[in-house]
PDB file of N, CA and C in Angstrom:
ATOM      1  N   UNK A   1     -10.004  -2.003   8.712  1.00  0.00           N
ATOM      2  CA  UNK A   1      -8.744  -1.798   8.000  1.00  0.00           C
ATOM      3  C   UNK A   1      -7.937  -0.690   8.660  1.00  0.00           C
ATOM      4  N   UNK A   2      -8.697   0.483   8.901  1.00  0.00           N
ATOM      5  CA  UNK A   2      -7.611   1.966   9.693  1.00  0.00           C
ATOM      6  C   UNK A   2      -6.920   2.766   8.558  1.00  0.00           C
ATOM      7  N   UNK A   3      -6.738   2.211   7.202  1.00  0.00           N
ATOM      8  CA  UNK A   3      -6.271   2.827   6.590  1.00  0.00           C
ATOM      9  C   UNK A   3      -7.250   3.651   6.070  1.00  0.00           C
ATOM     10  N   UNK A   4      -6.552   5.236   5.788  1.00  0.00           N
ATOM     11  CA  UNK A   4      -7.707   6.305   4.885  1.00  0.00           C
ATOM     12  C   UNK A   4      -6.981   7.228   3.942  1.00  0.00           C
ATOM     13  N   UNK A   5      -7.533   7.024   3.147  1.00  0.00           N
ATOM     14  CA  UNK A   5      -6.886   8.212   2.084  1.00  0.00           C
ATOM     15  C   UNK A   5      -6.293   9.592   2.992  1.00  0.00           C
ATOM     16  N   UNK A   6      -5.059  10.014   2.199  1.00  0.00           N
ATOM     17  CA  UNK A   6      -4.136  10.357   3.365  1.00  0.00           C
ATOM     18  C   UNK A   6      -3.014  10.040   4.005  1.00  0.00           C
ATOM     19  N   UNK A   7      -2.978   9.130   4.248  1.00  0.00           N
ATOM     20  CA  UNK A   7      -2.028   8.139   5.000  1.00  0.00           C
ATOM     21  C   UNK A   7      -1.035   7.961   4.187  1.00  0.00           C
ATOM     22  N   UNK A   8       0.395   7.937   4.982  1.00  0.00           N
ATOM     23  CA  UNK A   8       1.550   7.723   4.461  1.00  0.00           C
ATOM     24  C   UNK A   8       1.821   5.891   4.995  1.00  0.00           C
ATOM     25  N   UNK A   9       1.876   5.063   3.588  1.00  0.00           N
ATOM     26  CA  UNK A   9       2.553   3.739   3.890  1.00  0.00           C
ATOM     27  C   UNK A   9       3.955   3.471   3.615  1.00  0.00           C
ATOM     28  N   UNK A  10       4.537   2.285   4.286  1.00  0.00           N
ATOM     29  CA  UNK A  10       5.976   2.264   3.458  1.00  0.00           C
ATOM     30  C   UNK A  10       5.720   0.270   3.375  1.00  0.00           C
ATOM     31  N   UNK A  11       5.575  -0.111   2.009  1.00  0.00           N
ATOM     32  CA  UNK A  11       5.531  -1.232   1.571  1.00  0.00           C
ATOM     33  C   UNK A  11       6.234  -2.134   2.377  1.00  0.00           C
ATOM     34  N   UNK A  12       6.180  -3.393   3.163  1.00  0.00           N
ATOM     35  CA  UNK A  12       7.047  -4.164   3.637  1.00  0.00           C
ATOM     36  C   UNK A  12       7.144  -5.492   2.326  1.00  0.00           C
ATOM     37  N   UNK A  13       6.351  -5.936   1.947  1.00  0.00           N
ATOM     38  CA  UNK A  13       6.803  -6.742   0.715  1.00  0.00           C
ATOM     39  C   UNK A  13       4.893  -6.847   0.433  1.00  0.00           C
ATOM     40  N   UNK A  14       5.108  -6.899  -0.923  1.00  0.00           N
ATOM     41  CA  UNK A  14       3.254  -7.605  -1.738  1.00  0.00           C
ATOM     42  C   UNK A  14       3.605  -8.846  -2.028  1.00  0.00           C
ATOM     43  N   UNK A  15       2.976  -9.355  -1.530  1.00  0.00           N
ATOM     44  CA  UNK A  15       2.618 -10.866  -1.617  1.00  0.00           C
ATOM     45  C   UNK A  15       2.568 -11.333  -3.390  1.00  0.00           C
ATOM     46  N   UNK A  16       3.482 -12.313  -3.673  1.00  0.00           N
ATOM     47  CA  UNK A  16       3.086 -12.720  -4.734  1.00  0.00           C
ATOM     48  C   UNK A  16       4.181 -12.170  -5.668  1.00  0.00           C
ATOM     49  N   UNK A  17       5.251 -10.599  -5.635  1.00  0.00           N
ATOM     50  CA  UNK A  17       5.546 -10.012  -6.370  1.00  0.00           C
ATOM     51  C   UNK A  17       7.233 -10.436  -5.628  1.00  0.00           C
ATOM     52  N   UNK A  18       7.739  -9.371  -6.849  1.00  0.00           N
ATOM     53  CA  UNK A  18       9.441 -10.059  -6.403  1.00  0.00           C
ATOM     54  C   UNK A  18       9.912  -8.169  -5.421  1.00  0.00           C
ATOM     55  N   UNK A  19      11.076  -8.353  -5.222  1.00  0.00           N
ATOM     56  CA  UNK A  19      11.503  -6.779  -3.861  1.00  0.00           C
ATOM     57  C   UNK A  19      11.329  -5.617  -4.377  1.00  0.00           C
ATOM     58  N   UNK A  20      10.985  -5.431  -5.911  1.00  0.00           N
ATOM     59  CA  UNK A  20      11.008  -4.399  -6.059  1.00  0.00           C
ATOM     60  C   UNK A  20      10.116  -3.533  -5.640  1.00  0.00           C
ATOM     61  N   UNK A  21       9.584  -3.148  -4.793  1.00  0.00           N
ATOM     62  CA  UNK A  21       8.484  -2.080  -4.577  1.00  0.00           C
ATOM     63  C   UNK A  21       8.626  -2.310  -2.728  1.00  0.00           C
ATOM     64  N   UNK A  22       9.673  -3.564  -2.260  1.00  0.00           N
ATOM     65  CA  UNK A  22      10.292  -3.245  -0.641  1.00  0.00           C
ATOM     66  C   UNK A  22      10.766  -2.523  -0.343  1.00  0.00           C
ATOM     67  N   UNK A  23      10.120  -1.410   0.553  1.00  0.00           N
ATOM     68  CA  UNK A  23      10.798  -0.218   1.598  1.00  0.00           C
ATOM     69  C   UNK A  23       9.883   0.840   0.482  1.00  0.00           C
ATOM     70  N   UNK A  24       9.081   0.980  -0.376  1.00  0.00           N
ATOM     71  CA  UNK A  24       8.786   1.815  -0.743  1.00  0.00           C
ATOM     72  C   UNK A  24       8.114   2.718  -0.021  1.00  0.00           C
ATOM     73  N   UNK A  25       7.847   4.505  -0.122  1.00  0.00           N
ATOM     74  CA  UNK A  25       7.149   4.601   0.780  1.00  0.00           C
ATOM     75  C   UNK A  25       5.834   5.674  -0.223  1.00  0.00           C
ATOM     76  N   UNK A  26       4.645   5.554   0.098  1.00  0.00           N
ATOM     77  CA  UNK A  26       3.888   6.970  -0.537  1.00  0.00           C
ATOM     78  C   UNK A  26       2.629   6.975  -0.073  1.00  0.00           C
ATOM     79  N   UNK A  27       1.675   8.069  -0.287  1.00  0.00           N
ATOM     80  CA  UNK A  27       0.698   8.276  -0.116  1.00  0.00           C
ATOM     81  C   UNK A  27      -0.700   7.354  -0.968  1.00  0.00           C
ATOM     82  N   UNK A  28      -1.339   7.469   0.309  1.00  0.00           N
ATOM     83  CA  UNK A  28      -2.847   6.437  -0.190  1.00  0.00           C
ATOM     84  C   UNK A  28      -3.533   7.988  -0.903  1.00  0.00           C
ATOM     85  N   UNK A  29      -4.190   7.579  -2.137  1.00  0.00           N
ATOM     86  CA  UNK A  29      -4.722   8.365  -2.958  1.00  0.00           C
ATOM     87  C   UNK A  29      -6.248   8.006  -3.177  1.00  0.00           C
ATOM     88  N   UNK A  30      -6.214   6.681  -3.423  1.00  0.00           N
ATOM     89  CA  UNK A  30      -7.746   6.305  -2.969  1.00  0.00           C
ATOM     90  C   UNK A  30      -7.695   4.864  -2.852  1.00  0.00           C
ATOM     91  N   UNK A  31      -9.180   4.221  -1.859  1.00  0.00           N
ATOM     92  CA  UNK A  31      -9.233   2.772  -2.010  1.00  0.00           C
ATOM     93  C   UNK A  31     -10.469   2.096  -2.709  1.00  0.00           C
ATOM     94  N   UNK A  32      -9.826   1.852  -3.295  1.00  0.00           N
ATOM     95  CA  UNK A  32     -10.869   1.036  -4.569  1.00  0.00           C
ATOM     96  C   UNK A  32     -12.268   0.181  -3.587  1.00  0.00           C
ATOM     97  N   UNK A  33     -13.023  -0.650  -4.453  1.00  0.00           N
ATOM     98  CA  UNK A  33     -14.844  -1.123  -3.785  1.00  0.00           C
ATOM     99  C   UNK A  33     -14.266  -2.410  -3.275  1.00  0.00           C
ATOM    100  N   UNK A  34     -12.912  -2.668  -3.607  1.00  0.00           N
ATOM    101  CA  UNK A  34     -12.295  -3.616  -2.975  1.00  0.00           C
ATOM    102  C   UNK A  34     -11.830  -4.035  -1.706  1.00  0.00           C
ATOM    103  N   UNK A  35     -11.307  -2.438  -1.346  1.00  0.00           N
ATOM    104  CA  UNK A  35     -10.724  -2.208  -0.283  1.00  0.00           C
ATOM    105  C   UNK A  35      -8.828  -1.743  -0.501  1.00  0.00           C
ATOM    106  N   UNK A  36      -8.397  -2.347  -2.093  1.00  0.00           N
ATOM    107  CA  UNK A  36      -7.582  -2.373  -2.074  1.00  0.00           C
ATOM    108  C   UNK A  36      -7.044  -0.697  -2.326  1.00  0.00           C
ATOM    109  N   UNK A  37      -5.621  -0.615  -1.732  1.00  0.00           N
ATOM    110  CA  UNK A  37      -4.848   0.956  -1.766  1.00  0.00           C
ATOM    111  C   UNK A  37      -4.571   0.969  -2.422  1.00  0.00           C
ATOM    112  N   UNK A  38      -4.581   2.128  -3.181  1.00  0.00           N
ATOM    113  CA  UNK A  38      -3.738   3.250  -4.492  1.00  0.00           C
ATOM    114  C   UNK A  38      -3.356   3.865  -4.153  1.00  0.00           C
ATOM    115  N   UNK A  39      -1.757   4.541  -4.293  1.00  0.00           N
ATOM    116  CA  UNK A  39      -1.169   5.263  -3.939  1.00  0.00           C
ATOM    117  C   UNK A  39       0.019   6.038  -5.148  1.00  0.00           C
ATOM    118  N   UNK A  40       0.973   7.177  -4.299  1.00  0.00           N
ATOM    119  CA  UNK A  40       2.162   7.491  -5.224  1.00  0.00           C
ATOM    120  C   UNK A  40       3.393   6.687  -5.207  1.00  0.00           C
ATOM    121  N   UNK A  41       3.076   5.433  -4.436  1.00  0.00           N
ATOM    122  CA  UNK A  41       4.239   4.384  -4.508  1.00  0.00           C
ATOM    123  C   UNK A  41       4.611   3.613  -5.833  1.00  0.00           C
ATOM    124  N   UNK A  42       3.599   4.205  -6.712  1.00  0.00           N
ATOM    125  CA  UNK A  42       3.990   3.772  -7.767  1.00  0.00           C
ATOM    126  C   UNK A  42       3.446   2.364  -8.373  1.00  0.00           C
ATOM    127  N   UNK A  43       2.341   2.397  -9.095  1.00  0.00           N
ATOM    128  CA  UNK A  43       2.038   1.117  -9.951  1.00  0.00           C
ATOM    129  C   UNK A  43       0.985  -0.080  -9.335  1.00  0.00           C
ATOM    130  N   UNK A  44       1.447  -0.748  -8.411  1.00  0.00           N
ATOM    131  CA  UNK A  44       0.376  -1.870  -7.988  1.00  0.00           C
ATOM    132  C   UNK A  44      -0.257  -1.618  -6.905  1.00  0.00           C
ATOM    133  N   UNK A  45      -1.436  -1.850  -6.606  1.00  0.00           N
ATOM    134  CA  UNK A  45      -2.138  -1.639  -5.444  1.00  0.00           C
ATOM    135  C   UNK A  45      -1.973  -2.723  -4.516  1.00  0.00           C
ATOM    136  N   UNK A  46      -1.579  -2.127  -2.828  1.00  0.00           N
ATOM    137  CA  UNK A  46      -1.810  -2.396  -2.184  1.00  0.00           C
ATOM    138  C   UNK A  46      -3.059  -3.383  -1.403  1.00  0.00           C
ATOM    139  N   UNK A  47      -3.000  -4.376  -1.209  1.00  0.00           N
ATOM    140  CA  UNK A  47      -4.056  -5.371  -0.515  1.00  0.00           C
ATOM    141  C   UNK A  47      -3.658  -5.672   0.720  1.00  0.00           C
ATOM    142  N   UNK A  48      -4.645  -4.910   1.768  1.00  0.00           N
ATOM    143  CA  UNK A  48      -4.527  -4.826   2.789  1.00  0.00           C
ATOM    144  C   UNK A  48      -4.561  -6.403   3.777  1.00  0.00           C
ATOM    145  N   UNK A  49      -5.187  -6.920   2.992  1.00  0.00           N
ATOM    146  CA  UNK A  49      -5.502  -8.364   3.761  1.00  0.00           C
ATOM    147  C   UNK A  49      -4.284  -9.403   3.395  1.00  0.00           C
ATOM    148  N   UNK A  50      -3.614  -9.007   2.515  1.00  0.00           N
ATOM    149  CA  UNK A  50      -2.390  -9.783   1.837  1.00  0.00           C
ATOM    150  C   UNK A  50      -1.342  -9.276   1.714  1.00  0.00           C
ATOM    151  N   UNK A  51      -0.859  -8.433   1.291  1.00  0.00           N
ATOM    152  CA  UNK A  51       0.215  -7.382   1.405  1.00  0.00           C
ATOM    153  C   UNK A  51       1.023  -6.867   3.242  1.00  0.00           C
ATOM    154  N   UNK A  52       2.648  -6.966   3.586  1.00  0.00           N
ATOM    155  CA  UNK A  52       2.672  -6.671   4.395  1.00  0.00           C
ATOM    156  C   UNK A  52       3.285  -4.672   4.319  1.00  0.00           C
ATOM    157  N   UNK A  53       2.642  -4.081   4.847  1.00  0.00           N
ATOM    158  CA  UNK A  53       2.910  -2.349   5.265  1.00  0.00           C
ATOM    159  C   UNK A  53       2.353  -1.836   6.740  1.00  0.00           C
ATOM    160  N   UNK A  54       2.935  -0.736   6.952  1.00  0.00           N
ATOM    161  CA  UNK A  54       2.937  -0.097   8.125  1.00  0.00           C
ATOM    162  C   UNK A  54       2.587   1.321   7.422  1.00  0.00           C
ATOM    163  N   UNK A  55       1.556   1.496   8.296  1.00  0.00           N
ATOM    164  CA  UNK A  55       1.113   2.878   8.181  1.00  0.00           C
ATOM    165  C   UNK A  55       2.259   4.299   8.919  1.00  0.00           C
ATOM    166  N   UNK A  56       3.349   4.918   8.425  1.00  0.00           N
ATOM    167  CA  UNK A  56       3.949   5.863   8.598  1.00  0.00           C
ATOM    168  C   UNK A  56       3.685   7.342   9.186  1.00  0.00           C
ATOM    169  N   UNK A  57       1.896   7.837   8.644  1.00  0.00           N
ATOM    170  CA  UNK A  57       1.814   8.904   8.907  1.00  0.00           C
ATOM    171  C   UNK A  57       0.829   9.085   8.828  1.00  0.00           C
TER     172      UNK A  57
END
């Protein structure tokens, strides 16, 4: 995956959901037994295998 708690993402779109949370940007806070990201972007977690983002920082 490459991603680690720490890391600054900025949302390119979540699969499945409508734009609101496109261009978002925040910190990974932790990743669940899933794999999936939590962050301060606010609300839904990130799925790395489905979700498109770029790691920022």
């Amino acid at each position: 995956m490459g991603v680690k708690v720490g890391d600054k993402i900025r949302i390119i779109h979540l699969t499945g959901e409508d734009s609101r949370y496109d261009g978002r940007e925040g910190t990974v806070e932790y990743i669940d037994a899933i794999g999936q990201l939590h962050g301060t972007w606010g609300g839904l977690a990130v799925i790395p295998e489905e979700d498109e983002f770029v790691v920022i920082g």
